[in-house]
Structure formats: C-alpha cells, structure tokens
Protein backbone atom coordinates (compact mmCIF):
# COMPACT_ATOMS: atom_id res chain seq x y z
CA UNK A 1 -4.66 2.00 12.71
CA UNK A 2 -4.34 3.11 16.61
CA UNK A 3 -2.62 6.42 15.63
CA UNK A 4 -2.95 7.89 18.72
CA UNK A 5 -1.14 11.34 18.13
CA UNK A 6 0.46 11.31 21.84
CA UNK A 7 2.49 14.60 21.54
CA UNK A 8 -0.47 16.34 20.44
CA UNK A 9 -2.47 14.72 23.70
CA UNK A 10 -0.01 15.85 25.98
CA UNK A 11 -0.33 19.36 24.54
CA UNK A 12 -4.03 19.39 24.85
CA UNK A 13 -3.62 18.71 28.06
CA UNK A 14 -1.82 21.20 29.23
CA UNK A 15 -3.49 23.81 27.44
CA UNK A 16 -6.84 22.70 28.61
CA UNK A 17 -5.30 22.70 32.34
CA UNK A 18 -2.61 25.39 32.52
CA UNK A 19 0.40 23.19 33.19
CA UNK A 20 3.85 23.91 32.09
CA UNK A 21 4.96 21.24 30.26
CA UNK A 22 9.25 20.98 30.59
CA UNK A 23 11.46 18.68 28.36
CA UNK A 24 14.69 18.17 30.05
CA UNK A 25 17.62 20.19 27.99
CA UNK A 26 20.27 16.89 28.33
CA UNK A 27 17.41 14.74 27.14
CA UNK A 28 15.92 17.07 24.37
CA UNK A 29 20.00 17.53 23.37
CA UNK A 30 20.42 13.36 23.36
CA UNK A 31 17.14 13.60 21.02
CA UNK A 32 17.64 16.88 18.49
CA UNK A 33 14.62 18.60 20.30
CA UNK A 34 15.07 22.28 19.81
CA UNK A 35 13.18 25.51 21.24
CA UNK A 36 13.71 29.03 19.50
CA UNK A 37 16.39 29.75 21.67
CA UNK A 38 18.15 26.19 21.14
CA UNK A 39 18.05 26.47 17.27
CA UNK A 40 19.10 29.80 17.15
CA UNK A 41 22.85 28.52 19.74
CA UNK A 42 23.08 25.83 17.27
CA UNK A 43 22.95 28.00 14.12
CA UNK A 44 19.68 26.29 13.41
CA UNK A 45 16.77 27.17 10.88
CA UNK A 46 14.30 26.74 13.41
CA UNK A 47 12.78 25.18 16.02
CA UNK A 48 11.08 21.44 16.54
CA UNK A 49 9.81 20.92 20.58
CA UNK A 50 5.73 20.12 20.22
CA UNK A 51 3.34 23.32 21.29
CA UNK A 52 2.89 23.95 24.93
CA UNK A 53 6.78 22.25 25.65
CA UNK A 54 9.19 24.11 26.65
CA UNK A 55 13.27 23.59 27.44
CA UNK A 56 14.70 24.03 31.06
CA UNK A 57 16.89 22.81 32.81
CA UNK A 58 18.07 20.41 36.55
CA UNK A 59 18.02 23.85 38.50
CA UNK A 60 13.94 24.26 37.77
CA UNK A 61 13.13 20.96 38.65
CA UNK A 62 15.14 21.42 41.99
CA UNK A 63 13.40 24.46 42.68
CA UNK A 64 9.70 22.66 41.79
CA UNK A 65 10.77 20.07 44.09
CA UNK A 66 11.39 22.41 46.69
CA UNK A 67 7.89 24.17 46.37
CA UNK A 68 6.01 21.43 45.18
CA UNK A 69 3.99 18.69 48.00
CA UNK A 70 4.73 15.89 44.98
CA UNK A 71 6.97 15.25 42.25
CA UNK A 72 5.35 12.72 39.38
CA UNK A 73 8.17 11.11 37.19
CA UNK A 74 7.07 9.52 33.83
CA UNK A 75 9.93 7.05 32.25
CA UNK A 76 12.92 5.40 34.01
C-alpha cells in the first residue's frame, strides 16, 4: 500500500529545518482545521491542525512577502 503519511512528512520537515509551517485561517475554516485558539472561539473540545502547523492569517503572508527575496506557492 503507498501510505505515504504526507502530513506527518511535512512536519518532519519543518522540524528537522526550523520552518514555520502556516495553514491559511479561510482555508483551514473551509476544511474544519482547528488550532487551540480556534477550538476554544468555536466552543470546541479541542484542537486538530498536524504538529509543527500553525493558523495565521493574509496580513503575515503580506508581511513575509515584504521581507522575503521569494514567495513558493504549493496548490492553485
């Protein structure tokens, strides 16, 4: 079976390099994705976002784009 366990990849990988790994709120809204924070708004039991994601919002990626030399986009 080619169970590749791609959630748990990407977290490896940004625990093995130190990157901050950021779900878009609107899209982890559209798809029930919840941090701490998010559960606790929604009168939630608890979280479900993978280890090493975090929520955040369009103003951080603005600002990353502003500091940043590139900006890589996975997805449409």
């Amino acid at each position: 079976q080619d169970d590749r366990h791609v959630v748990n990849r990407w977290s490896e990988l940004a625990e093995q390099h130190g990157l901050d790994m950021v779900v878009c709120v609107a899209a982890a809204q559209r798809r029930g994705i919840l941090d701490a924070d998010e559960a606790k708004r929604n009168g939630k039991d608890g979280d479900n976002i993978a280890p090493g994601f975090r929520i955040s919002g369009l103003g951080q990626l603005i600002e990353a784009g502003i500091q940043a030399d590139r900006l890589l986009v996975f997805g449409d």
